[in-house]
PDB file of N, CA and C in Angstrom:
ATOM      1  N   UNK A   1     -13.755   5.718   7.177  1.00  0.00           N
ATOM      2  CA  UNK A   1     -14.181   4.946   6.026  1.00  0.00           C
ATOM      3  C   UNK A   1     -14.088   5.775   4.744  1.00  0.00           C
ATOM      4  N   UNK A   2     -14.675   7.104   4.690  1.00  0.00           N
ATOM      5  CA  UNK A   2     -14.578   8.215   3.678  1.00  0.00           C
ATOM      6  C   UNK A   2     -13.172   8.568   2.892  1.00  0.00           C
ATOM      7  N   UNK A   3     -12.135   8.117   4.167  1.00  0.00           N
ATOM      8  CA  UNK A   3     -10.446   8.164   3.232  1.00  0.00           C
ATOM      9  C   UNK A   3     -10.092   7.135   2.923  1.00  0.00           C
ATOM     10  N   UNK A   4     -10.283   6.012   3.659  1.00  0.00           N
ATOM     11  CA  UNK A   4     -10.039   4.868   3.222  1.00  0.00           C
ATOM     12  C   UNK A   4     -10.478   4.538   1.730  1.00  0.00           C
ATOM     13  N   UNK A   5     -11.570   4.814   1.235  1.00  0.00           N
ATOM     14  CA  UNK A   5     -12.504   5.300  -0.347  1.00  0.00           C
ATOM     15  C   UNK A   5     -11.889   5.747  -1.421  1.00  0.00           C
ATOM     16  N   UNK A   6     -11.394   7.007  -0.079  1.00  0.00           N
ATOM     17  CA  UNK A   6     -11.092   8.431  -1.407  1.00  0.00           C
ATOM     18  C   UNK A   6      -9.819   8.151  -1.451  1.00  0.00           C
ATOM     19  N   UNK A   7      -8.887   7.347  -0.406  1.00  0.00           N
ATOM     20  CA  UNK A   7      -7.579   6.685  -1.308  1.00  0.00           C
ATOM     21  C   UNK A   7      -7.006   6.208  -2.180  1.00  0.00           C
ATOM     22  N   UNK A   8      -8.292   5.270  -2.253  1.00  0.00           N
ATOM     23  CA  UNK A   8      -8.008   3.864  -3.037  1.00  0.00           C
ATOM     24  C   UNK A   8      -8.870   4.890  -4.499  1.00  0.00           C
ATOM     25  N   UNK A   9      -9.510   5.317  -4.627  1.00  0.00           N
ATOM     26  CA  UNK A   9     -10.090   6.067  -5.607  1.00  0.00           C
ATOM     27  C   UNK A   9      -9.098   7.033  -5.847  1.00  0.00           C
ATOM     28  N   UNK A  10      -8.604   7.801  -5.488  1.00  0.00           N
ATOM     29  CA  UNK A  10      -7.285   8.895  -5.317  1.00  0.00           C
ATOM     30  C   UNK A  10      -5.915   7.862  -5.827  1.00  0.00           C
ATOM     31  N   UNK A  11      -5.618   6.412  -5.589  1.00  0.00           N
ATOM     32  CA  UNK A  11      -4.877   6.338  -6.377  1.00  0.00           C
ATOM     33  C   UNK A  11      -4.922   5.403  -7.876  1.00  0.00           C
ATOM     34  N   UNK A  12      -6.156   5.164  -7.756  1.00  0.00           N
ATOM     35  CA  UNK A  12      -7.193   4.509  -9.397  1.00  0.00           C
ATOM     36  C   UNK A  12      -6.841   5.691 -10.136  1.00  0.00           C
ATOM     37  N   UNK A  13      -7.208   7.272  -9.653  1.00  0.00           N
ATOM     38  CA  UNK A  13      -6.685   7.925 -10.580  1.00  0.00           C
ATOM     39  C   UNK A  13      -5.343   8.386 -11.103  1.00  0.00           C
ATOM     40  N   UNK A  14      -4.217   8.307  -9.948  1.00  0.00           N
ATOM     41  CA  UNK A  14      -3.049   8.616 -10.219  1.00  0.00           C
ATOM     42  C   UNK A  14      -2.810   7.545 -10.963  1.00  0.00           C
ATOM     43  N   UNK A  15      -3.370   6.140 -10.907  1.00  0.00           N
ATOM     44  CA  UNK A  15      -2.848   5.460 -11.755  1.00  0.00           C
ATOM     45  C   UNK A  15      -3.558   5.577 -13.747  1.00  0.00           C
ATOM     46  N   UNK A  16      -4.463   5.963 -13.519  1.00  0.00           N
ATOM     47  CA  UNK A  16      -4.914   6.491 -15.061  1.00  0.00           C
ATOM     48  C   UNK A  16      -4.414   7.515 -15.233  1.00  0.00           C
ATOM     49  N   UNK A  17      -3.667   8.923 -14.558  1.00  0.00           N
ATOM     50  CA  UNK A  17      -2.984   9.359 -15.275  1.00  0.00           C
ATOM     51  C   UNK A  17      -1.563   8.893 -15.684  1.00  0.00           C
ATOM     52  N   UNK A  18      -0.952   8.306 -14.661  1.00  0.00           N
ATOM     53  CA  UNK A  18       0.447   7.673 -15.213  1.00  0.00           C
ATOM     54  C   UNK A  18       0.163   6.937 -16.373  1.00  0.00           C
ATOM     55  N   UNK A  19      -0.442   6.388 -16.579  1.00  0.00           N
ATOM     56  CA  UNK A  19      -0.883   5.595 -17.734  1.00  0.00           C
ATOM     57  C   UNK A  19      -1.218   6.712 -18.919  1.00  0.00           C
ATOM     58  N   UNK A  20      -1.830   7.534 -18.715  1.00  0.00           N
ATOM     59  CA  UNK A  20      -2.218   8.790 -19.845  1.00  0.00           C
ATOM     60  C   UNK A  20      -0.449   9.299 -20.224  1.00  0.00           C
ATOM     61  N   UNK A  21       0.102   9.405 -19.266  1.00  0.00           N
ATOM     62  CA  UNK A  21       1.036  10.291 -19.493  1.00  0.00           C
ATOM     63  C   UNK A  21       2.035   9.231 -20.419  1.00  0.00           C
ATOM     64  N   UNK A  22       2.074   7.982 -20.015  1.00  0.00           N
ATOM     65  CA  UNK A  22       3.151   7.069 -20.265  1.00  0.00           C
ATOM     66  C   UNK A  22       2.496   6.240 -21.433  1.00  0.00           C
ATOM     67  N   UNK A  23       1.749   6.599 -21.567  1.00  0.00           N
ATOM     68  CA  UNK A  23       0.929   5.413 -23.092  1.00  0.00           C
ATOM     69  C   UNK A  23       0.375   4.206 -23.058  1.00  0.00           C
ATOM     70  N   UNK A  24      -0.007   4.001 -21.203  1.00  0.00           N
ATOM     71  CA  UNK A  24       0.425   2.501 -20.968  1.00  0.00           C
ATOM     72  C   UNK A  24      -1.107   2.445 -20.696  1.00  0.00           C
ATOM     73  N   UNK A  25      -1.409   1.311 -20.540  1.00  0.00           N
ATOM     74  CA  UNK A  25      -3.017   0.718 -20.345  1.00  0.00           C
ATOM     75  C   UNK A  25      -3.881   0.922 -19.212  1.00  0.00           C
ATOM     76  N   UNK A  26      -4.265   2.296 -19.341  1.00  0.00           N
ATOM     77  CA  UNK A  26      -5.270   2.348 -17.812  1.00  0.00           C
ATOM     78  C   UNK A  26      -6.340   1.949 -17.222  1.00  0.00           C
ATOM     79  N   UNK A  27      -6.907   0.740 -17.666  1.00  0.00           N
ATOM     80  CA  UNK A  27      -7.324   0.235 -16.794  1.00  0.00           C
ATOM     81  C   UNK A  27      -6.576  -1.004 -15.680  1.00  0.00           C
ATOM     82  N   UNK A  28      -5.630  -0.975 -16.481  1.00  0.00           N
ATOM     83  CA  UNK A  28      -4.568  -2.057 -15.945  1.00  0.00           C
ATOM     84  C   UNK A  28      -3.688  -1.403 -14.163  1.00  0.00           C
ATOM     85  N   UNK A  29      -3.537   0.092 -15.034  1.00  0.00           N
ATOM     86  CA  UNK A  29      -2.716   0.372 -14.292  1.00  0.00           C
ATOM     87  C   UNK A  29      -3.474   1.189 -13.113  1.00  0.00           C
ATOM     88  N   UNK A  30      -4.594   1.199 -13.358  1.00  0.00           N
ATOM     89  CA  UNK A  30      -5.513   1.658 -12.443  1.00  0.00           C
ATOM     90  C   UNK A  30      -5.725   0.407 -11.234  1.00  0.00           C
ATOM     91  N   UNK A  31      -6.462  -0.541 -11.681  1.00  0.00           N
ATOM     92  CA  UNK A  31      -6.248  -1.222 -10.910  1.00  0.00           C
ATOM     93  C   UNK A  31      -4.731  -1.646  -9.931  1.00  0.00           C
ATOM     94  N   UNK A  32      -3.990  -1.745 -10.887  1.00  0.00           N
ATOM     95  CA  UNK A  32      -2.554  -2.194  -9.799  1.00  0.00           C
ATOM     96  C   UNK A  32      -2.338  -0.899  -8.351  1.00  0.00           C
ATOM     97  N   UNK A  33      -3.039   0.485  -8.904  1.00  0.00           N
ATOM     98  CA  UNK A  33      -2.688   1.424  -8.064  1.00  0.00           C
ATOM     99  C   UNK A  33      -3.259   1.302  -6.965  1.00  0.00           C
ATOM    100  N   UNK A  34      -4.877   0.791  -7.457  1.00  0.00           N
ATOM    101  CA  UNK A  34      -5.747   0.629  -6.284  1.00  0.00           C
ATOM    102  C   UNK A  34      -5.993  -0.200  -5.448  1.00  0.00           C
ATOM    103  N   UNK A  35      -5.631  -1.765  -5.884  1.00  0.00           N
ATOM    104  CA  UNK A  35      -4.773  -2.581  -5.160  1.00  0.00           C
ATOM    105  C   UNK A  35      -3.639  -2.488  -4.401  1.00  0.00           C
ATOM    106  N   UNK A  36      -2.815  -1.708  -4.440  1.00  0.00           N
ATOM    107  CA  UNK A  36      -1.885  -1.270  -3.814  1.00  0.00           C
ATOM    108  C   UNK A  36      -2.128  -0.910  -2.497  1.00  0.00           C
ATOM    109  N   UNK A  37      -3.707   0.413  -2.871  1.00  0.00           N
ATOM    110  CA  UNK A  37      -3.500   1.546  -2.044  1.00  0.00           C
ATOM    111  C   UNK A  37      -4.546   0.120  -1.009  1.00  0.00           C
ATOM    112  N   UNK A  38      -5.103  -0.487  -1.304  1.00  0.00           N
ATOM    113  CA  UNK A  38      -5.730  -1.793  -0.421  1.00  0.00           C
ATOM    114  C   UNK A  38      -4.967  -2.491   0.177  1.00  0.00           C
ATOM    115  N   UNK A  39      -4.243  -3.358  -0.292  1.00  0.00           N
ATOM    116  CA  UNK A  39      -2.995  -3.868   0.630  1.00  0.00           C
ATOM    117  C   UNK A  39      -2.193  -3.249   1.297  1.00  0.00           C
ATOM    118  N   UNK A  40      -2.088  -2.047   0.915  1.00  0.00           N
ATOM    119  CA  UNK A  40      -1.229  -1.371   2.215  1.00  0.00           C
ATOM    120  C   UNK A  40      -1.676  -0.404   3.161  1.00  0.00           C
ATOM    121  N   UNK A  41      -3.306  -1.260   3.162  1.00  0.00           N
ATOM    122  CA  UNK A  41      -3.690  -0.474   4.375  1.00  0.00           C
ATOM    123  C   UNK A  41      -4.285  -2.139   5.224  1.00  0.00           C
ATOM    124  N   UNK A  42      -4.461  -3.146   4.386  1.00  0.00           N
ATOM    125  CA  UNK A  42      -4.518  -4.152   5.009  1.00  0.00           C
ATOM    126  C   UNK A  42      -3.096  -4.660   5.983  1.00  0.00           C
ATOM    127  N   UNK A  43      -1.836  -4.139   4.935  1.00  0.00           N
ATOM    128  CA  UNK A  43      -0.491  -4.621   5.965  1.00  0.00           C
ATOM    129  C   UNK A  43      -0.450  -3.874   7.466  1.00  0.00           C
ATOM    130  N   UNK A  44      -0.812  -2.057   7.068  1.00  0.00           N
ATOM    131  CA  UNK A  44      -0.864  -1.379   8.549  1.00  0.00           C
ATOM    132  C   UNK A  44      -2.171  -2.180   9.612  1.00  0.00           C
ATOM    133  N   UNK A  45      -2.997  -2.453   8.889  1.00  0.00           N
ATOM    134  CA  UNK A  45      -3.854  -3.184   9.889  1.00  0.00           C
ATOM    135  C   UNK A  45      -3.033  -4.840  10.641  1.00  0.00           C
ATOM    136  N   UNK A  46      -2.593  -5.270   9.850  1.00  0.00           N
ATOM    137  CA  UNK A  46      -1.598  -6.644  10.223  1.00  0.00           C
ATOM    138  C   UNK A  46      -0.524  -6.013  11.148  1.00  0.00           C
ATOM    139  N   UNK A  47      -0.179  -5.251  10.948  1.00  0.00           N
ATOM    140  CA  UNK A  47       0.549  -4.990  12.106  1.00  0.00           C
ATOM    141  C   UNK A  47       0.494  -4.278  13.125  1.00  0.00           C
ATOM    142  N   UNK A  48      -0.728  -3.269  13.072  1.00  0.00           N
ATOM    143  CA  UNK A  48      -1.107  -3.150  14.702  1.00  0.00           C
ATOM    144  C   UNK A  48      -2.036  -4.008  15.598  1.00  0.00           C
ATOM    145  N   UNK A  49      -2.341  -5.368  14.310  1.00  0.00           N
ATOM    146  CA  UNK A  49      -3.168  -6.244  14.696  1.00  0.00           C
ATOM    147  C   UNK A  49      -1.836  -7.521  15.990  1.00  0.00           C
ATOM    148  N   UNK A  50      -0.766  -7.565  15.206  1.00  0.00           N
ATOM    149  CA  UNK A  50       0.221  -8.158  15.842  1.00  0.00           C
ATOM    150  C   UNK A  50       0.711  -7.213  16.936  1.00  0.00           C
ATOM    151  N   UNK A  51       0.929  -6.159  17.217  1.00  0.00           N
ATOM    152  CA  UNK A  51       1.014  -5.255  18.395  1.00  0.00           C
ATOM    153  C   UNK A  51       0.196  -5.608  19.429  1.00  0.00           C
ATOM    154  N   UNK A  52      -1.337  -5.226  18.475  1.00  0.00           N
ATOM    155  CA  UNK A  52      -2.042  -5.821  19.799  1.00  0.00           C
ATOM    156  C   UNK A  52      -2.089  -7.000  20.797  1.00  0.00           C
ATOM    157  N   UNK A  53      -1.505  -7.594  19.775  1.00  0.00           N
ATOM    158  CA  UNK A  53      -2.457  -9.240  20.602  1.00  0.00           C
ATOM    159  C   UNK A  53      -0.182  -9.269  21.528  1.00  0.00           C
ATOM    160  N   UNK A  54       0.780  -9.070  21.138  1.00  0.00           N
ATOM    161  CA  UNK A  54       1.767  -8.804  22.087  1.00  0.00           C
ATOM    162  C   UNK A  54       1.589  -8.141  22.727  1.00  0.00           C
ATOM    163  N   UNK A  55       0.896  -7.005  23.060  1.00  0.00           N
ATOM    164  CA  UNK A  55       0.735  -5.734  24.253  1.00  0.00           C
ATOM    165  C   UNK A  55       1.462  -4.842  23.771  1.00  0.00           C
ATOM    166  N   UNK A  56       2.100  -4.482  23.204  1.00  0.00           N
ATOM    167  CA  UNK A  56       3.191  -3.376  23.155  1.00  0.00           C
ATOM    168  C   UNK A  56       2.475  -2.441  22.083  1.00  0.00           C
ATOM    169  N   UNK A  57       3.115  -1.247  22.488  1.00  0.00           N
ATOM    170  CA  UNK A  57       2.802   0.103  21.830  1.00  0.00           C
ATOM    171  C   UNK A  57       3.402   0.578  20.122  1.00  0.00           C
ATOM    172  N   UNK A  58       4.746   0.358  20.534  1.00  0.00           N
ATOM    173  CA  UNK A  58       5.887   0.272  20.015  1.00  0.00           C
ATOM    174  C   UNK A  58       6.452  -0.517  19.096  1.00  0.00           C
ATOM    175  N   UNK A  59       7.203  -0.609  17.774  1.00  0.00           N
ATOM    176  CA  UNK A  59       8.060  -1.963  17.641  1.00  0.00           C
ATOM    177  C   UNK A  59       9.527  -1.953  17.989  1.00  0.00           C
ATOM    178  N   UNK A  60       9.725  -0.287  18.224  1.00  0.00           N
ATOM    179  CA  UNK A  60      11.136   0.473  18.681  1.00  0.00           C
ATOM    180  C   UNK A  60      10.922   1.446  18.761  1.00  0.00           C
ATOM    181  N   UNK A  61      12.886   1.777  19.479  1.00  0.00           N
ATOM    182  CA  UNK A  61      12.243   3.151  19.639  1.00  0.00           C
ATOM    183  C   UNK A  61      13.480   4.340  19.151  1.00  0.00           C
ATOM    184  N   UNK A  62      13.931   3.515  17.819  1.00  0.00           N
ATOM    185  CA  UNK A  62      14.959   4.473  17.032  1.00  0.00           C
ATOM    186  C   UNK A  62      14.550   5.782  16.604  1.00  0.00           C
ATOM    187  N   UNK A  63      13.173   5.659  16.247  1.00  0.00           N
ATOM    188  CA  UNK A  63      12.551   6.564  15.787  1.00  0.00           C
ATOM    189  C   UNK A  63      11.356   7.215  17.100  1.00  0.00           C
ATOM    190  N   UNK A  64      11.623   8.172  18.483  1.00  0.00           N
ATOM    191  CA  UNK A  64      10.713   8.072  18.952  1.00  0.00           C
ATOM    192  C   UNK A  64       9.703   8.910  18.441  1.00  0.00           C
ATOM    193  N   UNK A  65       8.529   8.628  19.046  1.00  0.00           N
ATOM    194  CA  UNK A  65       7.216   9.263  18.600  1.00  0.00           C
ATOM    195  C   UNK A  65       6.785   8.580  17.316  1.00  0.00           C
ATOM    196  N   UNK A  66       7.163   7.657  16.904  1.00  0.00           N
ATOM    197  CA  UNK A  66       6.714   7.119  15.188  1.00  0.00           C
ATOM    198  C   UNK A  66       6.975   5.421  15.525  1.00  0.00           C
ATOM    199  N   UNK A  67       6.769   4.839  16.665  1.00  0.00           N
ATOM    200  CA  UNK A  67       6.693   3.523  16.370  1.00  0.00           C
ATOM    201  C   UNK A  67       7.354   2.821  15.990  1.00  0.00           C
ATOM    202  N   UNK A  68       8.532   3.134  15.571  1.00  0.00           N
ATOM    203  CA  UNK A  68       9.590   2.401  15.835  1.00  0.00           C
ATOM    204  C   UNK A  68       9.804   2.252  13.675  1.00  0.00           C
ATOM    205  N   UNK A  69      11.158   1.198  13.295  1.00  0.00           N
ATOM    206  CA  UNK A  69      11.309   1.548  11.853  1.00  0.00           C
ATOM    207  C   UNK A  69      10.219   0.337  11.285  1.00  0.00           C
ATOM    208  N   UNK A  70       9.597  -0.512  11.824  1.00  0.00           N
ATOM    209  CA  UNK A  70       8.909  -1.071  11.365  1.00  0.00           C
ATOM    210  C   UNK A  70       7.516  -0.769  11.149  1.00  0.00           C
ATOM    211  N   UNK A  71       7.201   0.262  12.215  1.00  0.00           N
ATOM    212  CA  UNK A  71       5.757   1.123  11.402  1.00  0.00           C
ATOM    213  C   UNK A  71       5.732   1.886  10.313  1.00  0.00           C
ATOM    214  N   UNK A  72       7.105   2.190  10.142  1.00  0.00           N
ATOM    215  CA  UNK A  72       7.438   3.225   8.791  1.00  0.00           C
ATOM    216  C   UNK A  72       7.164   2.549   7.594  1.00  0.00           C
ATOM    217  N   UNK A  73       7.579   1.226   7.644  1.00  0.00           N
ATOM    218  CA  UNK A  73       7.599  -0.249   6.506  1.00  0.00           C
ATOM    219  C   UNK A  73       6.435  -0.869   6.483  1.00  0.00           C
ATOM    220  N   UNK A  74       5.285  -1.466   7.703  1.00  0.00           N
ATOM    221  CA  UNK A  74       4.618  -2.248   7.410  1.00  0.00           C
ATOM    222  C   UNK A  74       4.229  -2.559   6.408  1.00  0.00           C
ATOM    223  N   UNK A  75       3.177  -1.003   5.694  1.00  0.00           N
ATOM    224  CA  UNK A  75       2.208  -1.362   4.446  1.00  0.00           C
ATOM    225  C   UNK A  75       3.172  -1.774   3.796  1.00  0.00           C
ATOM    226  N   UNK A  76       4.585  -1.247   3.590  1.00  0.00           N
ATOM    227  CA  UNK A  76       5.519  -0.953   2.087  1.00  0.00           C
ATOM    228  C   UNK A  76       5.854  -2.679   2.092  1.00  0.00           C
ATOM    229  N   UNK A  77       5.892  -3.904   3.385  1.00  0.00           N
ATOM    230  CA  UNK A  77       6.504  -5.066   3.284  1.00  0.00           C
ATOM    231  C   UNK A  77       5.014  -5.921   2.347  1.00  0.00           C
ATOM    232  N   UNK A  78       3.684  -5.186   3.001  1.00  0.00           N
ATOM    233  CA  UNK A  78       2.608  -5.998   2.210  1.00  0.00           C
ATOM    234  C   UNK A  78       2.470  -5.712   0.748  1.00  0.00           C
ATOM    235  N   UNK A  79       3.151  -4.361   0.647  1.00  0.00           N
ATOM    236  CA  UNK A  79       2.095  -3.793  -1.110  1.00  0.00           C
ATOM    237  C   UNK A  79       3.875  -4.311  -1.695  1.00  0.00           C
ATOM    238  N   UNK A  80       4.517  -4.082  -1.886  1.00  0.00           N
ATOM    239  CA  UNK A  80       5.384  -4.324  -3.000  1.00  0.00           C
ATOM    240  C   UNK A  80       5.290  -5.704  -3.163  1.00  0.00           C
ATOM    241  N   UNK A  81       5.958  -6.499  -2.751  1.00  0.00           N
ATOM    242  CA  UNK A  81       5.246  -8.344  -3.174  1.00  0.00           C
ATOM    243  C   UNK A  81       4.303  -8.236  -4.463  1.00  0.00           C
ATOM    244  N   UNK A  82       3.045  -7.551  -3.903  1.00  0.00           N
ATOM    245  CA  UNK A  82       1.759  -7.691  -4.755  1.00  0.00           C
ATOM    246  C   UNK A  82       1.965  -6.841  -6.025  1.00  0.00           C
ATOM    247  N   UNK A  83       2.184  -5.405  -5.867  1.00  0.00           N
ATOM    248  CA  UNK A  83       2.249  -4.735  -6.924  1.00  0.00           C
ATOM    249  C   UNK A  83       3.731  -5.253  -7.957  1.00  0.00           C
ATOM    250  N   UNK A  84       4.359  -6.240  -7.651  1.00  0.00           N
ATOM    251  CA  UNK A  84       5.277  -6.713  -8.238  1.00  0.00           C
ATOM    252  C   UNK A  84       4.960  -7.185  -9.121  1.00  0.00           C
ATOM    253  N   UNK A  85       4.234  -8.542  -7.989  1.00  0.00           N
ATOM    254  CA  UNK A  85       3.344  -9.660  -9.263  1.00  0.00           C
ATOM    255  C   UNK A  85       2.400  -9.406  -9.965  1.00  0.00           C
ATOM    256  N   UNK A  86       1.877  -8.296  -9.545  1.00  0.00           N
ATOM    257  CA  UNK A  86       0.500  -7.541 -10.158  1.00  0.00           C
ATOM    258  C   UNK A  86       1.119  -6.991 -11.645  1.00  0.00           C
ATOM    259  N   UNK A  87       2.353  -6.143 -11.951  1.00  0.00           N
ATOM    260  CA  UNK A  87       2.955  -5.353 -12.925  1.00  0.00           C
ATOM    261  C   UNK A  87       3.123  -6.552 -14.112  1.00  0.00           C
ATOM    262  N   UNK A  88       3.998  -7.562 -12.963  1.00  0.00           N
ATOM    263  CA  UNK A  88       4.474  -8.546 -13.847  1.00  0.00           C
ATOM    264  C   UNK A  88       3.570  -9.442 -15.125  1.00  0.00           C
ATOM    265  N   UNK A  89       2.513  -9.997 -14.172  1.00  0.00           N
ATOM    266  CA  UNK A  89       1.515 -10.594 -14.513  1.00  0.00           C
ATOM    267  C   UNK A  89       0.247  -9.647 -15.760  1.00  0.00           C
ATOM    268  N   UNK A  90       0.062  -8.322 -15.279  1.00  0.00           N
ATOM    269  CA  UNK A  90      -0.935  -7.827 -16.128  1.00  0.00           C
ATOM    270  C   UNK A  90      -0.039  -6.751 -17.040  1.00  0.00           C
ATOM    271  N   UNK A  91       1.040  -6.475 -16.782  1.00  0.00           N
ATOM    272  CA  UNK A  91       1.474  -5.610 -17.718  1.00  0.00           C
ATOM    273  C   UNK A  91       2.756  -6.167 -18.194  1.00  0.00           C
ATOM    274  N   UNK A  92       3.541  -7.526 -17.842  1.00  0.00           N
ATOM    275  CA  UNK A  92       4.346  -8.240 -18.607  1.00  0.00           C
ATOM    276  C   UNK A  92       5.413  -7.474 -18.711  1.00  0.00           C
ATOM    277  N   UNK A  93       5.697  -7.134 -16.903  1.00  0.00           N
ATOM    278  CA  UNK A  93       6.817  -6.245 -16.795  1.00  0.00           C
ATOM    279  C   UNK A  93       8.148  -7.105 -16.475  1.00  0.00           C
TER     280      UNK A  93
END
């Protein structure tokens, strides 16, 4: 629970400094970071949630020892969508 926290807080701040560094609006961009770092721990949960309930360990095994190329992607298929519409919408990207 303590990283799960200090993630999403860990990237609230990377996103106020990108914003410091770039001139751009940090509270805006704080949030989009930390949303991010939320949905893409909700997507890894969606998909070992779908593992589970199929039985399997695995989604392949191109990559062994790492779950195959779709554990590499999960979070990245949930958070970009969002941080898309998120940029678009609050920073009128």
């Amino acid at each position: 629970m303590e990283g799960a926290v200090g993630g999403v807080a860990g990237a609230a701040l990377l996103g106020v400094l990108y914003a410091y560094l770039t001139k751009g609006a940090m509270a805006e961009y704080a949030f989009i970071c930390a949303a991010g770092a939320l949905i893409s721990m909700v997507g890894d949960l969606a998909a070992s949630a779908i593992k589970r309930n199929q039985g399997i360990k695995d989604y392949g095994k191109l990559i062994p020892g790492h779950g195959g190329i779709l554990d590499r992607f999960d979070s990245v298929i949930f958070t970009a969508p969002v941080i898309y519409f998120l940029a678009k919408f609050m920073l009128g990207v």
